[in-house]
N, C-alpha and C. Protein backbone atom coordinates (compact mmCIF):
# COMPACT_ATOMS: atom_id res chain seq x y z
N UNK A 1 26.82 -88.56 25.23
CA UNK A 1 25.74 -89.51 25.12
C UNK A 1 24.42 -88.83 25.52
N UNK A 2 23.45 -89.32 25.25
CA UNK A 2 22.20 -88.42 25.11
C UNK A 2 21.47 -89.18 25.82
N UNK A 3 20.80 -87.88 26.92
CA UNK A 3 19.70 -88.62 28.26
C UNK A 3 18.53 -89.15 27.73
N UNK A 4 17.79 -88.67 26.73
CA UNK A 4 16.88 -89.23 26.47
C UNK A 4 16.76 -89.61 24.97
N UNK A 5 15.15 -89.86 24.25
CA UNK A 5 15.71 -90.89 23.08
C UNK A 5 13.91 -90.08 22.90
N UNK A 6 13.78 -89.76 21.41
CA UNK A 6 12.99 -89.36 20.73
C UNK A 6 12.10 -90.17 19.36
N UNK A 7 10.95 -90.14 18.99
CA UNK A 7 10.99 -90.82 18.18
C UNK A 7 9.68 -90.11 16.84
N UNK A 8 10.39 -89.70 15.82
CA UNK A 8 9.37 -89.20 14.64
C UNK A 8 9.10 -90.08 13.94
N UNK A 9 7.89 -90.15 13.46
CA UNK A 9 7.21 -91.16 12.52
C UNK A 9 6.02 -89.86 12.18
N UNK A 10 5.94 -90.49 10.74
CA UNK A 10 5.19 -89.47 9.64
C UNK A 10 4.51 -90.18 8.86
N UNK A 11 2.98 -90.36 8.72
CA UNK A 11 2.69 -90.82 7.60
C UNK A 11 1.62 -89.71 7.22
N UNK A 12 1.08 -89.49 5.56
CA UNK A 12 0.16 -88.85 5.39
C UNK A 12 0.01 -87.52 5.59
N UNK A 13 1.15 -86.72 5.46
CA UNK A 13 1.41 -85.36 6.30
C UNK A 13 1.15 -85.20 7.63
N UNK A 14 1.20 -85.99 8.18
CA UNK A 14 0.52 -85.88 9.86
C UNK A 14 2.07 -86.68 10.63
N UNK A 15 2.24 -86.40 11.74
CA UNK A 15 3.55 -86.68 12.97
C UNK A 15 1.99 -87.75 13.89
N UNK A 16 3.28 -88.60 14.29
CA UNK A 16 2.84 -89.27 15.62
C UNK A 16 3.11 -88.27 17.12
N UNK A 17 2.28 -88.36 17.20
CA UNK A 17 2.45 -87.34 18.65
C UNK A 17 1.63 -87.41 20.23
N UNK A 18 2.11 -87.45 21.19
CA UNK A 18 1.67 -87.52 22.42
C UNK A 18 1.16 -86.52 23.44
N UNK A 19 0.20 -86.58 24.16
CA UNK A 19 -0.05 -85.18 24.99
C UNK A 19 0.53 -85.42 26.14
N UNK A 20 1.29 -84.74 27.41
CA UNK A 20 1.50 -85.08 28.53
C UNK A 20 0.44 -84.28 29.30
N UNK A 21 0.51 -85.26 30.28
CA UNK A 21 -1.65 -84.48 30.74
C UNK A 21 -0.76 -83.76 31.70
N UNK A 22 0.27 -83.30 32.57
CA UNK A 22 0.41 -82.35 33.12
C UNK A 22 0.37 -80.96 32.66
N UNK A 23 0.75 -80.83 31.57
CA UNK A 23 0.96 -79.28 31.15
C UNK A 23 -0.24 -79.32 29.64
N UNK A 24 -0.26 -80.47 29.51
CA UNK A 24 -1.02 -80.60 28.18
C UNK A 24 -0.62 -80.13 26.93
N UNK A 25 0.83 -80.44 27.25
CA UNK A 25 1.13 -79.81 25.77
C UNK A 25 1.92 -81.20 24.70
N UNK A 26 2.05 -81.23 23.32
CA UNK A 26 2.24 -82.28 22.59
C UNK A 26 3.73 -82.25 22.74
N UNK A 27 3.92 -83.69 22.22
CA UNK A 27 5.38 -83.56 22.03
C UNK A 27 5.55 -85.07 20.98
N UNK A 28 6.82 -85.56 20.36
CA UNK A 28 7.59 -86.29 20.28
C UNK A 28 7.37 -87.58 21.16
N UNK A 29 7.21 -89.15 20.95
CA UNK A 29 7.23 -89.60 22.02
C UNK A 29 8.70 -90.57 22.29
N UNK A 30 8.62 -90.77 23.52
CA UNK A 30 10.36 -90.71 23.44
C UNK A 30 10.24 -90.67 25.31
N UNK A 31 11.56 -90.45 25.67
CA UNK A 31 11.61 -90.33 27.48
C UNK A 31 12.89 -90.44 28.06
N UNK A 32 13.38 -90.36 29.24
CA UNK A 32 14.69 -90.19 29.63
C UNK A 32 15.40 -92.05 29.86
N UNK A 33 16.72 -91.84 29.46
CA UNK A 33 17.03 -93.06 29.46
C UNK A 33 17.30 -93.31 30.93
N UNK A 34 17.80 -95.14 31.39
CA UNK A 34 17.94 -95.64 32.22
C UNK A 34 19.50 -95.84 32.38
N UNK A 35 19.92 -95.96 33.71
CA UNK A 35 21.39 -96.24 33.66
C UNK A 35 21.85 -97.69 32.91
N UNK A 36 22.53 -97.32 31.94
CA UNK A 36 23.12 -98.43 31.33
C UNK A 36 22.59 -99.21 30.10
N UNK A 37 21.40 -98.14 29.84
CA UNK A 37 20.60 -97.85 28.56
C UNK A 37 21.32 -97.48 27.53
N UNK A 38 21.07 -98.07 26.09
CA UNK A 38 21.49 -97.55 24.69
C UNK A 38 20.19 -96.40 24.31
N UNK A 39 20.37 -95.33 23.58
CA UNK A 39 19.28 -94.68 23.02
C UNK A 39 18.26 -95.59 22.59
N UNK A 40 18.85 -96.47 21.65
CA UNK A 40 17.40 -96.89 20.55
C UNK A 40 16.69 -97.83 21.87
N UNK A 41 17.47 -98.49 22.69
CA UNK A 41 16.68 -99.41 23.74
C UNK A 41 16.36 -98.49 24.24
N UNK A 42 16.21 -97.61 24.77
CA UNK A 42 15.52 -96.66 25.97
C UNK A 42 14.17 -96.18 24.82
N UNK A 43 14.20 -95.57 23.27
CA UNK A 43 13.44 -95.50 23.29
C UNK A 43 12.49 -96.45 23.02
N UNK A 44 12.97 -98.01 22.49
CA UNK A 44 11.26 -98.62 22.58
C UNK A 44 10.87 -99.20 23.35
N UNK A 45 11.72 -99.59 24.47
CA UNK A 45 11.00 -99.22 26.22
C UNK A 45 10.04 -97.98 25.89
N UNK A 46 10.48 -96.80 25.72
CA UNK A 46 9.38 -95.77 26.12
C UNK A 46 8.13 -95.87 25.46
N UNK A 47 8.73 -96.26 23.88
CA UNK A 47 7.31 -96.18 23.27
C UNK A 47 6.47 -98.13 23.79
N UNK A 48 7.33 -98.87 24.35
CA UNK A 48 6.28 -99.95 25.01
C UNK A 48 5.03 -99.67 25.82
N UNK A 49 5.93 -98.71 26.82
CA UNK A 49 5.08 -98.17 27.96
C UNK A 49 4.51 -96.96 27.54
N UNK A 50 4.40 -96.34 26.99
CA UNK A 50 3.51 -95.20 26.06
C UNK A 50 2.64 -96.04 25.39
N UNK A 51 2.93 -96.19 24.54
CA UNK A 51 1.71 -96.70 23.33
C UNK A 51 2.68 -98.18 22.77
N UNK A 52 1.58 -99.45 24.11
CA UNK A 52 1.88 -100.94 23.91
C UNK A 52 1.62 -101.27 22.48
N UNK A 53 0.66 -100.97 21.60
CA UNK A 53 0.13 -101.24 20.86
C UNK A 53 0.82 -101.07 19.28
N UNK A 54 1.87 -100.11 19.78
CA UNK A 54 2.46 -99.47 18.14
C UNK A 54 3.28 -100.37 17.70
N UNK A 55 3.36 -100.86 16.43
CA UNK A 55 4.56 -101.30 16.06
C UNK A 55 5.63 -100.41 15.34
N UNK A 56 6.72 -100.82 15.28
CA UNK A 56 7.96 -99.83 14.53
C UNK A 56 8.68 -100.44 13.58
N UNK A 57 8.64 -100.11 12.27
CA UNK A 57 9.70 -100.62 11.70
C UNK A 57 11.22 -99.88 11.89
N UNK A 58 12.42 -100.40 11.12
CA UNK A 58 13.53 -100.30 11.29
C UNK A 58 13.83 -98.23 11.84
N UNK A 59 14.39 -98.02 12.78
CA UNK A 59 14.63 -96.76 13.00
C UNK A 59 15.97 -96.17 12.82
N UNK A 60 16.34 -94.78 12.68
CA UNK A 60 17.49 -94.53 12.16
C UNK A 60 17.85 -93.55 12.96
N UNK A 61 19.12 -93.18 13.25
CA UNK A 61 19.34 -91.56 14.18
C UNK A 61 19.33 -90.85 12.99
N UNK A 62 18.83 -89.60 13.87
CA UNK A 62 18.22 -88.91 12.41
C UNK A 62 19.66 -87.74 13.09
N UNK A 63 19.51 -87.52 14.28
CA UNK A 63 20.21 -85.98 15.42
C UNK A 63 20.61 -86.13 16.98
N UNK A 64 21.83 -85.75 17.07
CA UNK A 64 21.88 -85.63 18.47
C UNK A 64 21.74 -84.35 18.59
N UNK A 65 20.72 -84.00 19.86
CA UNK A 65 20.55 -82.38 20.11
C UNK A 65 21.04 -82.23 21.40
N UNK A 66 22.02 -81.32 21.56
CA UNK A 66 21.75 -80.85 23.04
C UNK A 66 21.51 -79.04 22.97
N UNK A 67 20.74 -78.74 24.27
CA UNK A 67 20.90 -77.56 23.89
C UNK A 67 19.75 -77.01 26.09
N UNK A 68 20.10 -75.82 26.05
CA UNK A 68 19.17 -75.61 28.04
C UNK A 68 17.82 -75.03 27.42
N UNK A 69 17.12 -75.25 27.97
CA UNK A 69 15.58 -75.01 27.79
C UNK A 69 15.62 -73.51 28.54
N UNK A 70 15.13 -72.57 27.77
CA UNK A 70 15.30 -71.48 27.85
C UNK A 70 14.41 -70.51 29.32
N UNK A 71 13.16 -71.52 29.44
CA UNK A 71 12.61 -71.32 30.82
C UNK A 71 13.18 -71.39 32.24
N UNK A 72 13.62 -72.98 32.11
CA UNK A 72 13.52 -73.54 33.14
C UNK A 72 15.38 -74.19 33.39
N UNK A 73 15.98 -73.69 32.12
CA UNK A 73 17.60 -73.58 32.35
C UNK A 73 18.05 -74.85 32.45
N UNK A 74 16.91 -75.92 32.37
CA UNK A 74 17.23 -77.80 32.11
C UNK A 74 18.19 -77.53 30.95
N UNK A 75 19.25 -78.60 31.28
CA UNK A 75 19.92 -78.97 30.27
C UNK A 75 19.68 -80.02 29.50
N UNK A 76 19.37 -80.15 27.70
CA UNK A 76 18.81 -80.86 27.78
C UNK A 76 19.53 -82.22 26.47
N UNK A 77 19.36 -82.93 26.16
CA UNK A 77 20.16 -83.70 25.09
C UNK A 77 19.40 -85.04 24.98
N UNK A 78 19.16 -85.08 23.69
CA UNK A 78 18.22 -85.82 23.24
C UNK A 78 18.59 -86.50 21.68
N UNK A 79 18.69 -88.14 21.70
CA UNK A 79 18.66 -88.63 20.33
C UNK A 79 17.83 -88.96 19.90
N UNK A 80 17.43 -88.12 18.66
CA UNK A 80 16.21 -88.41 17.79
C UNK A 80 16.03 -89.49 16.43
N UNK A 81 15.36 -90.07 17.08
CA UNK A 81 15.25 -91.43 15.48
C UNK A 81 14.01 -91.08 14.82
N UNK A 82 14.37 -91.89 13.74
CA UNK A 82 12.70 -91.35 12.58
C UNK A 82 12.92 -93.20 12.05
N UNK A 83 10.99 -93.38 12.02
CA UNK A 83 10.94 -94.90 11.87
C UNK A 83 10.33 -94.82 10.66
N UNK A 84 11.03 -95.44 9.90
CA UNK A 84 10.18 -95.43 8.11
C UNK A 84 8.81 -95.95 8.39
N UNK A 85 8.56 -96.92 9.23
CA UNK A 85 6.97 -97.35 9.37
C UNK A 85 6.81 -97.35 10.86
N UNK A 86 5.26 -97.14 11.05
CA UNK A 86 5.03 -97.31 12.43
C UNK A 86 3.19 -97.52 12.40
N UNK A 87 2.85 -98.62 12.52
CA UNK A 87 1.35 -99.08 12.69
C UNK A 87 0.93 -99.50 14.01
N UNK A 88 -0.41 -99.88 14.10
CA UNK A 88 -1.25 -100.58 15.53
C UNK A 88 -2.02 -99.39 15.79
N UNK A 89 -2.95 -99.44 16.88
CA UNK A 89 -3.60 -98.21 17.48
C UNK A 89 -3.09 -97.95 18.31
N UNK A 90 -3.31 -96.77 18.39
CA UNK A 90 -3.17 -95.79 19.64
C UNK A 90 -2.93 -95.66 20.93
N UNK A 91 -3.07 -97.23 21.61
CA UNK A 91 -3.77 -97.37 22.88
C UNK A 91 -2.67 -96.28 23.60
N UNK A 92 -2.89 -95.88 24.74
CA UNK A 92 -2.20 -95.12 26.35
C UNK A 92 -1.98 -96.08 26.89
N UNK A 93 -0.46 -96.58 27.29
CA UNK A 93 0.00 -97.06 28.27
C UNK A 93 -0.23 -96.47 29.49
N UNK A 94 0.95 -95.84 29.28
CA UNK A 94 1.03 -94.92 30.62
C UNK A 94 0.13 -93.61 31.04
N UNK A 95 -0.89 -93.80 31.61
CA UNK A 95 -2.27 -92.93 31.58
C UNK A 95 -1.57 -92.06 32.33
N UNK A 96 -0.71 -92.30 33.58
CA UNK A 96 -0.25 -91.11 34.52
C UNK A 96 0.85 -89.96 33.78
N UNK A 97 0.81 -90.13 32.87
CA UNK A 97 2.17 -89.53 31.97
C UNK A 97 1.39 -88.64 30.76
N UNK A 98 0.61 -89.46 29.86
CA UNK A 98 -0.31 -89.05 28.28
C UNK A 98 -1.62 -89.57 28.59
N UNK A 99 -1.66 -88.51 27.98
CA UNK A 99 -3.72 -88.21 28.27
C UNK A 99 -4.19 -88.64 26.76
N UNK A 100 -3.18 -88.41 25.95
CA UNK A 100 -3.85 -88.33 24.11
C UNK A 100 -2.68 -88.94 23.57
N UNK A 101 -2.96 -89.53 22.38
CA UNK A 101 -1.75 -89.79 21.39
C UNK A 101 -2.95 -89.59 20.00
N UNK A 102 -1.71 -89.08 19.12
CA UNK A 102 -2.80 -88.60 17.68
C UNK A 102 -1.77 -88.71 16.54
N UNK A 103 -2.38 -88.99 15.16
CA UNK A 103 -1.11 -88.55 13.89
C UNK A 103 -1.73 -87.47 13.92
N UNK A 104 -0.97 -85.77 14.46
CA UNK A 104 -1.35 -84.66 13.54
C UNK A 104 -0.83 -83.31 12.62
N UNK A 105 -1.32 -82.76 11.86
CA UNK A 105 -0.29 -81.72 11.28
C UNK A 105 0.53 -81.51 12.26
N UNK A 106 2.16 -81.16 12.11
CA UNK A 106 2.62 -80.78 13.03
C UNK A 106 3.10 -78.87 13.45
N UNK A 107 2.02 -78.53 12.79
CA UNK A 107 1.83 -76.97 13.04
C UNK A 107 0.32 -76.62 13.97
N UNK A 108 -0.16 -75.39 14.40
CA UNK A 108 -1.06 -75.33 14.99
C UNK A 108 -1.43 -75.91 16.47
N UNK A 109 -0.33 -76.65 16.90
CA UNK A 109 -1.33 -76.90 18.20
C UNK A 109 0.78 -76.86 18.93
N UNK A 110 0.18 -76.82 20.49
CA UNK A 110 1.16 -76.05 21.32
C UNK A 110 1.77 -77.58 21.60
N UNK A 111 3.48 -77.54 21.40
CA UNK A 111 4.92 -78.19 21.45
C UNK A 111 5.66 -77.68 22.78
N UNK A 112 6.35 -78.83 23.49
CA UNK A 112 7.21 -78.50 24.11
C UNK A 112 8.19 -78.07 23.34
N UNK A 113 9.31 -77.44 23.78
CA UNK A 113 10.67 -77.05 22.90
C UNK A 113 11.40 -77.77 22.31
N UNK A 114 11.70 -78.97 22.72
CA UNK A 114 12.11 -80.15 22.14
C UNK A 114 11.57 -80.30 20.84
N UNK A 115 10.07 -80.65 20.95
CA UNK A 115 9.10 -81.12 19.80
C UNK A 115 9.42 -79.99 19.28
N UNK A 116 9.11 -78.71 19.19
CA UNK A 116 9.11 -77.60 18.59
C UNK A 116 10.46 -77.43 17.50
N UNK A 117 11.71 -77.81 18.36
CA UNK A 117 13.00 -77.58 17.69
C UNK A 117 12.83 -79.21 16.04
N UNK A 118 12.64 -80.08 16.87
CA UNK A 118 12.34 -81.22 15.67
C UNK A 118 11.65 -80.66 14.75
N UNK A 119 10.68 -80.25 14.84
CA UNK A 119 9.14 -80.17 14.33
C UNK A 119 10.09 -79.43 12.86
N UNK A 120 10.18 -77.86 13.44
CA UNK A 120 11.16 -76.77 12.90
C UNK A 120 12.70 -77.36 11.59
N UNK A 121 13.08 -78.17 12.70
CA UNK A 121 14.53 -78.78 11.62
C UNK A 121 14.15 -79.80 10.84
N UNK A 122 12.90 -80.95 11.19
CA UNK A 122 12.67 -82.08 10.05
C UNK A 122 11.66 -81.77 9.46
N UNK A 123 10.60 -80.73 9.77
CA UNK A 123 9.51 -80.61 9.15
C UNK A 123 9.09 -78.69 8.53
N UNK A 124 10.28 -78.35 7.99
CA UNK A 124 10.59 -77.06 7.90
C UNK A 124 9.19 -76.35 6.92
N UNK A 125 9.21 -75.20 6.90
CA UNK A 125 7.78 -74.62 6.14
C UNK A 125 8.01 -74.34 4.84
C-alpha cells in the first residue's frame, strides 16, 4: 500500500504543479497519507488543504511507485492518479508547506525525484 498519493492534471501542454517553499523546488501535488487513509481520500484531503479552490473531475490510478531516494536513502512509495479535468484558481492553502502553484511546461524548471520520475514516465520527450 502506498504512503502517499500524487496527483497529475494536464491541460494545454502545461502540468499542475506546486512549489514547496522549503527547498523551492516543484513537484506533483499530492502528500503522505493518514492512518487508515485510502490513496484517492488522502489525496483530495491534500489537494483541499493545498489548493481549496481546485476542483477535480473523476481520477484514475495511473502507477504505484516505490522506489529509495537516492540522496537521502527515504524509502519512498507513492500512488499516482491523473484527473481528466481539474479547474478553479490557484489559491495556497497551506502557505507553511507551498509558496507557488502554476500550470507549467513540465521541463526546465527544478523537480523533486518523485515529480521528476512522473514527469519522465507520463510525459516522455
Amino acid at each position: 500500500m502506498a504512503k502517499s498519493s500524487k496527483l497529475v492534471a494536464a491541460k494545454n501542454e502545461r502540468v499542475l504543479l506546486v512549489r514547496r517553499r522549503r527547498d523551492r523546488l516543484w513537484m506533483f501535488p499530492g502528500g503522505r497519507k493518514r492512518a487508515g487513509e485510502s490513496e484517492r481520500r488522502c489525496l483530495r484531503r491534500e489537494i483541499s488543504e493545498e489548493l481549496p479552490k481546485l476542483r477535480l473531475g473523476p481520477m484514475k490510478l495511473w502507477k504505484e511507485v516505490k522506489g529509495t531516494n537516492r540522496r537521502s536513502g527515504r524509502k519512498m512509495s507513492d500512488a499516482i492518479f491523473v484527473a481528466k479535468k481539474a479547474s478553479g484558481p490557484l489559491k495556497i492553502g497551506d502557505k507553511k508547506e507551498i509558496d507557488k502553484a502554476a500550470w507549467r511546461k513540465p521541463r526546465g524548471i527544478r523537480l523533486t525525484p518523485t515529480s521528476r520520475y512522473i514527469r519522465d514516465k507520463h510525459f516522455p520527450r
